[in-house]
Structures are given as structure tokens and as C-alpha cells.
PDB file of N, CA and C in Angstrom:
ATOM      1  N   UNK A   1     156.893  82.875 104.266  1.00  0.00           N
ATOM      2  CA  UNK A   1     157.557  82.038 103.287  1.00  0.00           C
ATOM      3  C   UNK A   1     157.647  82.804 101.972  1.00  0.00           C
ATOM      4  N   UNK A   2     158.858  82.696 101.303  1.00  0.00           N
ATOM      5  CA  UNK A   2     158.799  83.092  99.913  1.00  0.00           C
ATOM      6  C   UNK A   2     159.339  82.842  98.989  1.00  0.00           C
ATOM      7  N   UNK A   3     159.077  82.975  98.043  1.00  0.00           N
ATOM      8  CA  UNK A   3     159.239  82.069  96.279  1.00  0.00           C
ATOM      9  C   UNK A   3     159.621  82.731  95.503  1.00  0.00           C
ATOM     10  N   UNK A   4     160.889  83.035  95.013  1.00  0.00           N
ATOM     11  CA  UNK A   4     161.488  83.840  94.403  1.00  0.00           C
ATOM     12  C   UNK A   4     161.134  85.406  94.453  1.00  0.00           C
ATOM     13  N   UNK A   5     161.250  85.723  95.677  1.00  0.00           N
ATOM     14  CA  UNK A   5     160.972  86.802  96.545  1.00  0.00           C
ATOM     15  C   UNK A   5     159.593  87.490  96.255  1.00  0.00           C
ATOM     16  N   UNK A   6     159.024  86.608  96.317  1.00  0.00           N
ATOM     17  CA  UNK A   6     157.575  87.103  96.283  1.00  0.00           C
ATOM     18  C   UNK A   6     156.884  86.394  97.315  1.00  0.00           C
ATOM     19  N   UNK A   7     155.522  87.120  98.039  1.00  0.00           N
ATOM     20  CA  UNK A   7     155.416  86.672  99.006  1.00  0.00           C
ATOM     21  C   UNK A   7     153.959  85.655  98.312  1.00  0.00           C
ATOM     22  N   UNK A   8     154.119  84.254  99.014  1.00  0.00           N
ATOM     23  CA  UNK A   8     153.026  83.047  98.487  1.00  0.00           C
ATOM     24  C   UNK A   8     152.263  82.613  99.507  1.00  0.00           C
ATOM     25  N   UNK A   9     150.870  82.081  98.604  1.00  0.00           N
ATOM     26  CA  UNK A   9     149.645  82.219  99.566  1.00  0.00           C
ATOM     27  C   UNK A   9     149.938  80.987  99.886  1.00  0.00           C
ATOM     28  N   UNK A  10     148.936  80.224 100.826  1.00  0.00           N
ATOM     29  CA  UNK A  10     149.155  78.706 101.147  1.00  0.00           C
ATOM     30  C   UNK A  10     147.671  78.198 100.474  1.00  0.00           C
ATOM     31  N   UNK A  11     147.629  76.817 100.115  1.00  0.00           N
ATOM     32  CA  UNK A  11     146.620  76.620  99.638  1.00  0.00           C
ATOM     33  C   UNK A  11     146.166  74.870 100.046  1.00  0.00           C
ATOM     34  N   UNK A  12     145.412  74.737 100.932  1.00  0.00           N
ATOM     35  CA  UNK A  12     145.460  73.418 102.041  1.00  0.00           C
ATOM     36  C   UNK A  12     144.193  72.470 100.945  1.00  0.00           C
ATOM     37  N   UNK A  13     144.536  71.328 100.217  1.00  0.00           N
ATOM     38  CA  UNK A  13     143.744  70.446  99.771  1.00  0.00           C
ATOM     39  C   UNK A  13     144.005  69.217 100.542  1.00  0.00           C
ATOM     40  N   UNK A  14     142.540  68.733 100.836  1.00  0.00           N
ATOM     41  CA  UNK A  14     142.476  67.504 101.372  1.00  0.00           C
ATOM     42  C   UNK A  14     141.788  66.497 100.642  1.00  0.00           C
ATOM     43  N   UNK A  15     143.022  65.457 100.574  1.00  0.00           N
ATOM     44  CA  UNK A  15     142.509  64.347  99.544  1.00  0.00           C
ATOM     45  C   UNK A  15     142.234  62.747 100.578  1.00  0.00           C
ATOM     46  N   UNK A  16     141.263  62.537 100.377  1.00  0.00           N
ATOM     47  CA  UNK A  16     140.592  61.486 101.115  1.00  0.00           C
ATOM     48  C   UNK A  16     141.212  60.308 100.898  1.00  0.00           C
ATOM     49  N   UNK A  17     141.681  60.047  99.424  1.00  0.00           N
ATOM     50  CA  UNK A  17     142.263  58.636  98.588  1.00  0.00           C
ATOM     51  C   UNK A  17     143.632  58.433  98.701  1.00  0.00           C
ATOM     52  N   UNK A  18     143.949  58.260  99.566  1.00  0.00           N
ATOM     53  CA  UNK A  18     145.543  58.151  99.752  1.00  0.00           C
ATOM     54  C   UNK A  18     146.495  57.196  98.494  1.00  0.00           C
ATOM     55  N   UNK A  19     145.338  56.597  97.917  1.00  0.00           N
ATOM     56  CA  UNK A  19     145.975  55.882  96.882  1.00  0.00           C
ATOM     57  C   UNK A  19     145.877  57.352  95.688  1.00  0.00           C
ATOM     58  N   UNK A  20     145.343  58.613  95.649  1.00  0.00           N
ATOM     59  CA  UNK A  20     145.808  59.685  94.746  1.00  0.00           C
ATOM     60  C   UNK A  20     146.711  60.607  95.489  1.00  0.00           C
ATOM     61  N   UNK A  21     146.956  60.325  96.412  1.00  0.00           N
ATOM     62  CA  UNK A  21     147.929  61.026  97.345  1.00  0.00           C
ATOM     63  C   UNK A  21     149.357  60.361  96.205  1.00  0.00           C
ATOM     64  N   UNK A  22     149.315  59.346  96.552  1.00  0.00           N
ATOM     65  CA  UNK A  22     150.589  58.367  96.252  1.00  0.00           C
ATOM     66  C   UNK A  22     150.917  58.973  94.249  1.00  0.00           C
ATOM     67  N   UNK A  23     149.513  59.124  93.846  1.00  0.00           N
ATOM     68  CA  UNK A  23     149.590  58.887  92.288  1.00  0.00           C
ATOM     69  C   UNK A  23     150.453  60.132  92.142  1.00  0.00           C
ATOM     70  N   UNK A  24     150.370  61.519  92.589  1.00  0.00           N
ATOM     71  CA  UNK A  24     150.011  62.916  92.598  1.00  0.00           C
ATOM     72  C   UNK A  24     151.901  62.869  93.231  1.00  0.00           C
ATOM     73  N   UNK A  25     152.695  62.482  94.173  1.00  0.00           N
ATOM     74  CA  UNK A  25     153.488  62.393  94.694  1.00  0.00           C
ATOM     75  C   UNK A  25     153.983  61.836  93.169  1.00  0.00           C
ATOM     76  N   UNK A  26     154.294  60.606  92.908  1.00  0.00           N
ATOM     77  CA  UNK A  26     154.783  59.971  92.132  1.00  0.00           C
ATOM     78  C   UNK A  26     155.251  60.815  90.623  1.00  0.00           C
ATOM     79  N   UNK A  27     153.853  61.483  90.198  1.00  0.00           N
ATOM     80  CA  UNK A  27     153.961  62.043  89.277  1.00  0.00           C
ATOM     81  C   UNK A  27     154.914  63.343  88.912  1.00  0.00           C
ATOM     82  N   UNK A  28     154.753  64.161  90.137  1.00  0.00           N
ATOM     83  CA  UNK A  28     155.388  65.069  90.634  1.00  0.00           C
ATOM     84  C   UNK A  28     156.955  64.651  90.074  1.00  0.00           C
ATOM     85  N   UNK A  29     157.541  63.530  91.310  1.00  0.00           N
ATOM     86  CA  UNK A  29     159.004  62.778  91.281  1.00  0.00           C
ATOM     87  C   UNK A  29     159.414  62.633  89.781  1.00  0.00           C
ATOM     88  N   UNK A  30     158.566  61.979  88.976  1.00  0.00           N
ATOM     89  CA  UNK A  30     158.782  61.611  87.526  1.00  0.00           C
ATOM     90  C   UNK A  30     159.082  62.905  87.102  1.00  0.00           C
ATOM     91  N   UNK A  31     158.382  63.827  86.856  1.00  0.00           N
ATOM     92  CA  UNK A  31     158.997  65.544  86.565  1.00  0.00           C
ATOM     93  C   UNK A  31     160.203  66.104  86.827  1.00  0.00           C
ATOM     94  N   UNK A  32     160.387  65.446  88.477  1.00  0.00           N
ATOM     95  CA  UNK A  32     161.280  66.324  89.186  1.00  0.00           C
ATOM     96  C   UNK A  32     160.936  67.732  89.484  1.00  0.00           C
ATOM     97  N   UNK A  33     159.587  67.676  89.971  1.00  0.00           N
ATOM     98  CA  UNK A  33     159.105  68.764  90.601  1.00  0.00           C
ATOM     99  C   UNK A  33     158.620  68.032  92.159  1.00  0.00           C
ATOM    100  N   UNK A  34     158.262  69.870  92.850  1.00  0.00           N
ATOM    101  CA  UNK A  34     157.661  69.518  94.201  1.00  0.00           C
ATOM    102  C   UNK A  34     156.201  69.101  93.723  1.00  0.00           C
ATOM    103  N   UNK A  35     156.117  68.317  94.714  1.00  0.00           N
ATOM    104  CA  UNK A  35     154.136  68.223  94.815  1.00  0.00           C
ATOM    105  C   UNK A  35     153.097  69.753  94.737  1.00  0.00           C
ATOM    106  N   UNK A  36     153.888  70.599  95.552  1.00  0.00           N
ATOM    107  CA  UNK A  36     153.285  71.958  95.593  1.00  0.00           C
ATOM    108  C   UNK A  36     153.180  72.516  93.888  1.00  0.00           C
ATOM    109  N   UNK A  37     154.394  72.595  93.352  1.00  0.00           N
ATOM    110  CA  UNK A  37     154.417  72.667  91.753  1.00  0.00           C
ATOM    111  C   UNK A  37     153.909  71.953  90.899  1.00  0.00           C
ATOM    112  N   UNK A  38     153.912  70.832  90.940  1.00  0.00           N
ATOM    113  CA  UNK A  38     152.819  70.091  90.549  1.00  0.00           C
ATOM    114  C   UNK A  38     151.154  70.164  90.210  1.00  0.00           C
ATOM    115  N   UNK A  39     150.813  70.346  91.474  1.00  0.00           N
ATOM    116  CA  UNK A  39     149.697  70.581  92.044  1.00  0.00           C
ATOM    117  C   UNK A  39     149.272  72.245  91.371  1.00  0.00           C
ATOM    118  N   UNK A  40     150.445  72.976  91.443  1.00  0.00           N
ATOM    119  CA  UNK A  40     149.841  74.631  91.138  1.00  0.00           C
ATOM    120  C   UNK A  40     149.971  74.269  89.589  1.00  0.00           C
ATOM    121  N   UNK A  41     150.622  73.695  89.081  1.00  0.00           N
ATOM    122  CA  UNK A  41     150.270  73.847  87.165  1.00  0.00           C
ATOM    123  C   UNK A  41     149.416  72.853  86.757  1.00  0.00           C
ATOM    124  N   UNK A  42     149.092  71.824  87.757  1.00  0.00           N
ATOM    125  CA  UNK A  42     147.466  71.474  87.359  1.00  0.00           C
ATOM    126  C   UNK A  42     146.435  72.157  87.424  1.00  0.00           C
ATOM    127  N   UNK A  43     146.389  72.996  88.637  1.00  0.00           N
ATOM    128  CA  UNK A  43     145.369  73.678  88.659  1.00  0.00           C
ATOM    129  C   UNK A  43     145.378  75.004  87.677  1.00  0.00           C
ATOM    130  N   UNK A  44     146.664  75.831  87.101  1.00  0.00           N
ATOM    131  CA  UNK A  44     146.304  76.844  86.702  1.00  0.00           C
ATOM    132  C   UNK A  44     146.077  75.828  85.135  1.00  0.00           C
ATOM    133  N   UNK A  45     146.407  74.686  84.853  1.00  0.00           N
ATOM    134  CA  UNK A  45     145.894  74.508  83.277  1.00  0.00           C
ATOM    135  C   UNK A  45     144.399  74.363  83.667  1.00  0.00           C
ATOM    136  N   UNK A  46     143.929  73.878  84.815  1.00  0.00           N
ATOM    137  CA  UNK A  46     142.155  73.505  84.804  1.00  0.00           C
ATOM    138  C   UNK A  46     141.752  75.130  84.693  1.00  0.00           C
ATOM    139  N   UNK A  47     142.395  76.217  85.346  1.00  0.00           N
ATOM    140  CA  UNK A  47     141.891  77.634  85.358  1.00  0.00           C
ATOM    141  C   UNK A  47     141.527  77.736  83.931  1.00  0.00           C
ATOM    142  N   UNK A  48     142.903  77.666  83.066  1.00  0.00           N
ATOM    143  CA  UNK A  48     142.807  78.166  81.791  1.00  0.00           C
ATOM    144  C   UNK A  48     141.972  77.599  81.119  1.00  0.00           C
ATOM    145  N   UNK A  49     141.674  76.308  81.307  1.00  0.00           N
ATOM    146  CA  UNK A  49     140.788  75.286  80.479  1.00  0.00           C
ATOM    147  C   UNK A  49     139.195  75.755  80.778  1.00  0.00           C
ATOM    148  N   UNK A  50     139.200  76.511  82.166  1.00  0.00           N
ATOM    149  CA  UNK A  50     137.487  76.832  82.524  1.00  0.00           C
ATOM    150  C   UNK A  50     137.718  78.405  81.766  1.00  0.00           C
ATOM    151  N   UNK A  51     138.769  78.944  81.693  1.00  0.00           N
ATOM    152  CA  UNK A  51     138.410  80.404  80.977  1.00  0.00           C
ATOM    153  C   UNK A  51     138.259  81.189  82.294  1.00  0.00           C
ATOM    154  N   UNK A  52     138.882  80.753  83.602  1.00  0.00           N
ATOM    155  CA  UNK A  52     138.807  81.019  84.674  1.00  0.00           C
ATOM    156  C   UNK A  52     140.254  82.518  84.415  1.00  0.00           C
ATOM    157  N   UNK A  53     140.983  81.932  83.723  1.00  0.00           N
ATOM    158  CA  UNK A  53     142.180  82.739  84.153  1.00  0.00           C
ATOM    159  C   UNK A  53     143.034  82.647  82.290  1.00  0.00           C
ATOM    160  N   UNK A  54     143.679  83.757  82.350  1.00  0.00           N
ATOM    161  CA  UNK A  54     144.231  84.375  80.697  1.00  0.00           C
ATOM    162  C   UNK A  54     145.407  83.997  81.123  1.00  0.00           C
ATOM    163  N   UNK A  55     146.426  83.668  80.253  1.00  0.00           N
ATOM    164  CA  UNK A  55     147.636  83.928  80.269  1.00  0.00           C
ATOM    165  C   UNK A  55     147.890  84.908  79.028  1.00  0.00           C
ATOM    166  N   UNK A  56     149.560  85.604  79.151  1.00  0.00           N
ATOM    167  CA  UNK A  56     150.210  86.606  79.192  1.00  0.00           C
ATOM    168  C   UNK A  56     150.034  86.027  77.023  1.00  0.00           C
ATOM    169  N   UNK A  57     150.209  85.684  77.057  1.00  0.00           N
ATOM    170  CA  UNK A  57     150.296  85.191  75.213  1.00  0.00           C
ATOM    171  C   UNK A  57     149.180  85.281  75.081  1.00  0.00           C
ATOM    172  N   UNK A  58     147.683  84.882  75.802  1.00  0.00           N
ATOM    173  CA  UNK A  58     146.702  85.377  75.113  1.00  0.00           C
ATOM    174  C   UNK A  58     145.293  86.261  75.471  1.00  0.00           C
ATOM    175  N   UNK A  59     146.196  87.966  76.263  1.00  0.00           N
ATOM    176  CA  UNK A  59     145.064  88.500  77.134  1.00  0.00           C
ATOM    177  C   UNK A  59     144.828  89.214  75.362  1.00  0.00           C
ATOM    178  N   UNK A  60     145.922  89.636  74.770  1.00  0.00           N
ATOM    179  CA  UNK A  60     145.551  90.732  73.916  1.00  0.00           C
ATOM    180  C   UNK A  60     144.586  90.222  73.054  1.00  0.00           C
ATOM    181  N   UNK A  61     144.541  88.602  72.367  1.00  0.00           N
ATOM    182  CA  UNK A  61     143.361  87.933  71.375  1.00  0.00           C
ATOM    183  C   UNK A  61     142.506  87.909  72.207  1.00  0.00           C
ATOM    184  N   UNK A  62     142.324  87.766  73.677  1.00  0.00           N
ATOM    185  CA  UNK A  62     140.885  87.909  74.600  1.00  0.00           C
ATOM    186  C   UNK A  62     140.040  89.053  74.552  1.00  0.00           C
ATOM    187  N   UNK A  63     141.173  90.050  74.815  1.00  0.00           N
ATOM    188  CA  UNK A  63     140.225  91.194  74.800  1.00  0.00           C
ATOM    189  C   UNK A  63     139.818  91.766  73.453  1.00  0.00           C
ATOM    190  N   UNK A  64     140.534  91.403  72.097  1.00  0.00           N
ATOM    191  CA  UNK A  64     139.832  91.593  70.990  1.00  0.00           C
ATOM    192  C   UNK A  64     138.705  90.721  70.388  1.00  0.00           C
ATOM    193  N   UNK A  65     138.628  89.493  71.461  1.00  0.00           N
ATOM    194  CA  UNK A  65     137.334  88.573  70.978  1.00  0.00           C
ATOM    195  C   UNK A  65     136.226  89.554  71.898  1.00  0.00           C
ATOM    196  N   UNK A  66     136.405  90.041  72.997  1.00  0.00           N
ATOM    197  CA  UNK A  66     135.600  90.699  73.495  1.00  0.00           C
ATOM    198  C   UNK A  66     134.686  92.077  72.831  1.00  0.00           C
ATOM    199  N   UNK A  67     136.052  92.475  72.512  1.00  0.00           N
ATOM    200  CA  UNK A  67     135.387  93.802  71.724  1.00  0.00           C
ATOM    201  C   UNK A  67     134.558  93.458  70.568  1.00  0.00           C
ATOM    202  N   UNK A  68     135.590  92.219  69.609  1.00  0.00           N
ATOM    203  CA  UNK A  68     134.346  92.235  68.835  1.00  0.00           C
ATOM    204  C   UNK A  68     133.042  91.357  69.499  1.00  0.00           C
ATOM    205  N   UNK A  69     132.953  90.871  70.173  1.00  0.00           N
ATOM    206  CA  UNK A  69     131.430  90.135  70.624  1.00  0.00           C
ATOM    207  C   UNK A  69     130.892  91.570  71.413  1.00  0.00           C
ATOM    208  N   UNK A  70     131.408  92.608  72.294  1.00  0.00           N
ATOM    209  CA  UNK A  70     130.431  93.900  72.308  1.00  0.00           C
ATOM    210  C   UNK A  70     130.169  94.044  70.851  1.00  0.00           C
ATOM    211  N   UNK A  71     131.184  94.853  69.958  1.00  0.00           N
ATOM    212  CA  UNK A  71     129.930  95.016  68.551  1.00  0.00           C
ATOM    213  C   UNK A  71     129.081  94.353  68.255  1.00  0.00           C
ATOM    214  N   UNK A  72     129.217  93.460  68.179  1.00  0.00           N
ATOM    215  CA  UNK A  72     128.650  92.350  67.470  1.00  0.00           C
ATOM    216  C   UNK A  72     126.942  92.734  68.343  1.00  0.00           C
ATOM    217  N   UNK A  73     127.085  92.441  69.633  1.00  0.00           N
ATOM    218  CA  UNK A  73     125.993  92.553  70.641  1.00  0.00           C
ATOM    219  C   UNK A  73     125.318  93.582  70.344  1.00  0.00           C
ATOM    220  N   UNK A  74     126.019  94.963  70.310  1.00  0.00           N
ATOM    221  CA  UNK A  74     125.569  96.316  70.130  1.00  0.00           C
ATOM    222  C   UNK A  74     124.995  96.536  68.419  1.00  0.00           C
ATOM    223  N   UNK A  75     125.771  95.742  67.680  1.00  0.00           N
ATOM    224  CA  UNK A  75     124.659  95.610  66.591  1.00  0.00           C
ATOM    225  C   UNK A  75     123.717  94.978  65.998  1.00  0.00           C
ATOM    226  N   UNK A  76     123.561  93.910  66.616  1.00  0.00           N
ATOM    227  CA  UNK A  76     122.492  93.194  66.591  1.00  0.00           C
ATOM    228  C   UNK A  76     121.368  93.229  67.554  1.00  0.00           C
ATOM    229  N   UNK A  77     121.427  93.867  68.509  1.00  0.00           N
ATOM    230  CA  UNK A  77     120.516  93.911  69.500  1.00  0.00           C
ATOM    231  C   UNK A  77     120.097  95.200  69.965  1.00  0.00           C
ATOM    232  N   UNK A  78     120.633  95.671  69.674  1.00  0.00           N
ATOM    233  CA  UNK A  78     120.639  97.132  69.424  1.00  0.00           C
ATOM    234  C   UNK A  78     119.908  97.549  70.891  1.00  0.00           C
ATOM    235  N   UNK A  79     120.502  97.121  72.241  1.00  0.00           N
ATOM    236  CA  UNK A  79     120.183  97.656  73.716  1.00  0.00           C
ATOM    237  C   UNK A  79     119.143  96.446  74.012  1.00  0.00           C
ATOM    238  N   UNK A  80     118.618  95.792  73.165  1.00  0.00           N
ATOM    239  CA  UNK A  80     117.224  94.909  73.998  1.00  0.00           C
ATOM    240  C   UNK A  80     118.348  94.022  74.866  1.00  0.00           C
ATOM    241  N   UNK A  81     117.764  93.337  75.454  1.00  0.00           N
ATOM    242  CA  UNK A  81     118.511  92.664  76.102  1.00  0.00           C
ATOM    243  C   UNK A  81     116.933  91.335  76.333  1.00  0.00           C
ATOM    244  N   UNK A  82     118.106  89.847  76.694  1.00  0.00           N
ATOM    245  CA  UNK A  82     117.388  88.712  77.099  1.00  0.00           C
ATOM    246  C   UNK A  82     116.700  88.850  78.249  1.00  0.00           C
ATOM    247  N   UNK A  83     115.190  88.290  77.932  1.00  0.00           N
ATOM    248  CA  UNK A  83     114.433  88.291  78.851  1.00  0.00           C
ATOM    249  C   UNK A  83     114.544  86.825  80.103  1.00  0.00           C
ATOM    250  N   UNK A  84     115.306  86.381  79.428  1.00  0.00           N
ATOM    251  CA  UNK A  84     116.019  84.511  80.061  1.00  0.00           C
ATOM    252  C   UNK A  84     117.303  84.656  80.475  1.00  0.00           C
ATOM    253  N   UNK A  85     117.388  84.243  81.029  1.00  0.00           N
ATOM    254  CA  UNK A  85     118.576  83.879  81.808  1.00  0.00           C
ATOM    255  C   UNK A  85     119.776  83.103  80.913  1.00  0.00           C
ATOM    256  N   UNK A  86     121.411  83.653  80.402  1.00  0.00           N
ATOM    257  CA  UNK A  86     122.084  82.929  79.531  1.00  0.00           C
ATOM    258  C   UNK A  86     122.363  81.887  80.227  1.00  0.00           C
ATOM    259  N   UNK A  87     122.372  81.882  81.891  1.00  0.00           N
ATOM    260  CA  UNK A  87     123.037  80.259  82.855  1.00  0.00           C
ATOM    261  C   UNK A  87     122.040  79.728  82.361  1.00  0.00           C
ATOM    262  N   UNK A  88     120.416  80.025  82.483  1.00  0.00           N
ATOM    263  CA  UNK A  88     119.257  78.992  82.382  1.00  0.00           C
ATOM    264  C   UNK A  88     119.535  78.738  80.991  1.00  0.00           C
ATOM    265  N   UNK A  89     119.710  79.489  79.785  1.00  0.00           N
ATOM    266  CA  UNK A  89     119.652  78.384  78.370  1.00  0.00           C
ATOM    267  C   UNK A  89     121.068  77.444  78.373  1.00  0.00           C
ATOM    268  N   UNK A  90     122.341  78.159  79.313  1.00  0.00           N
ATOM    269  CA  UNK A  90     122.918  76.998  79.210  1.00  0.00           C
ATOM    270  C   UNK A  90     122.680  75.924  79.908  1.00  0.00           C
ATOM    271  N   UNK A  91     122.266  76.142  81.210  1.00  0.00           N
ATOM    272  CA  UNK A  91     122.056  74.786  81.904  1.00  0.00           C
ATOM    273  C   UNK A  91     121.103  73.901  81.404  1.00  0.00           C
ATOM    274  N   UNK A  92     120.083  74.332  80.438  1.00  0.00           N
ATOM    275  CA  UNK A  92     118.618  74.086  79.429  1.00  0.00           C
ATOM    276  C   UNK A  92     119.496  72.926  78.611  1.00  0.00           C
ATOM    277  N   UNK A  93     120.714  73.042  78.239  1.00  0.00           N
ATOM    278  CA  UNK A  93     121.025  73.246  76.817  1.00  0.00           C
ATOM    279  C   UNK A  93     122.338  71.635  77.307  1.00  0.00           C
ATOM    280  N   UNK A  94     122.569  71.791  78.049  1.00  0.00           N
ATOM    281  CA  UNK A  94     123.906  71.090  79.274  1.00  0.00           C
ATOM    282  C   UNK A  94     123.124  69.611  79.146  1.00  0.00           C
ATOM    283  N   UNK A  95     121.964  70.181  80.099  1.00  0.00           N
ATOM    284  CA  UNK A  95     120.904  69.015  80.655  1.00  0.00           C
ATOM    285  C   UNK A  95     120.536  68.083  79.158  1.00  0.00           C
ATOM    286  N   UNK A  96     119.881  68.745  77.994  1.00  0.00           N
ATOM    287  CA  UNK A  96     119.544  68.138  76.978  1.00  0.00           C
ATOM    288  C   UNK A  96     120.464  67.543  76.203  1.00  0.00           C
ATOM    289  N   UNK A  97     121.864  67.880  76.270  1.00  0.00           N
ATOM    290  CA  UNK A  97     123.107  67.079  75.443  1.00  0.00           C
ATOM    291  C   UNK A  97     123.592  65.952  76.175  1.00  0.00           C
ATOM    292  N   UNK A  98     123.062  66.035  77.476  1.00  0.00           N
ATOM    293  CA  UNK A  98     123.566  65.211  78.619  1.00  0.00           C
ATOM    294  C   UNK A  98     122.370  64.039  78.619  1.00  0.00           C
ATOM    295  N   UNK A  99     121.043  64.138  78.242  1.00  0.00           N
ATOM    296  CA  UNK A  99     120.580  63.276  78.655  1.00  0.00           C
ATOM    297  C   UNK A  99     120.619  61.798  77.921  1.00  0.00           C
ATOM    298  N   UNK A 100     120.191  60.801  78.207  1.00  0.00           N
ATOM    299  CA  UNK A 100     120.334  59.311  77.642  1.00  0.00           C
ATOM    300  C   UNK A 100     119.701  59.544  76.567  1.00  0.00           C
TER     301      UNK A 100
END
């Protein structure tokens, strides 16, 4: 199969709630898109929203937040490095904003 001559992966979600089957269809129609299109620019905004995935407008401000957070790292820490885990202070940190 192919999509403006490029060759496309398949990507099989199974939704249990047929009443979000219906929502997800509907929404799609209101656009005037396919469900497949639909479905792929929800997921690449959740990508972008996890920092999962860059788009083209903003790899070049990414990779200059990067560089400066290496300096930044390299001058303040000057090689030590954390003896903790950054997942464990975030998950530390997740858990305590989260609790009642």
C-alpha cells in the first residue's frame, strides 16, 4: 500500500468501547478526514506533547536547548555525576504532587 508514494506501515489498535469507536469515526467525518488520519494526528500531537517526537519548526530550538543544558551540566558539575536515579527523583517527585 502507498501514500503519496511512500511506502506506509500499518498500525492495528484495538478499541474495546465501541461507543469510542463511533466517537473517533464521527469526529474524523466532521473534519472530513479518514479515521486512519485522524487517528495518525492524534497520535503524533500525543508524541509531540510527550517530547516523544520534534517537528521540523522546532528540531533547531531543541537542539540548542540541548547544547545549552550540556554546558550548563558541564559547568556546574564539572563530570560528578548523580548518585540517584533522575526516573527515581522523578517518580519521588510525581508520587508526592500526586498524593491526597
Amino acid at each position: 500500500m502507498t501514500n503519496r508514494g511512500r511506502r506506509t506501515a500499518r498500525l492495528n489498535i484495538y478499541v474495546p468501547d465501541p461507543g469510542v469507536r463511533r466517537q473517533v469515526k464521527v469526529a474524523a467525518a466532521k473534519r472530513d478526514l479518514s479515521v486512519s488520519e485522524y487517528c495518525l494526528r492524534a497520535i503524533t500531537t500525543q508524541l509531540l506533547t510527550d517530547g516523544e517526537r520534534v517537528d521540523a519548526g522546532r528540531s533547531k530550538l531543541g537542539r540548542a536547548a540541548v547544547d545549552r543544558a550540556r554546558r550548563f551540566q558541564a559547568e556546574t558539575f564539572k563530570g560528578r555525576v548523580f548518585s540517584v536515579s533522575s526516573a527515581d527523583l522523578i517518580r519521588d517527585a510525581r508520587k508526592r504532587r500526586d498524593a491526597p
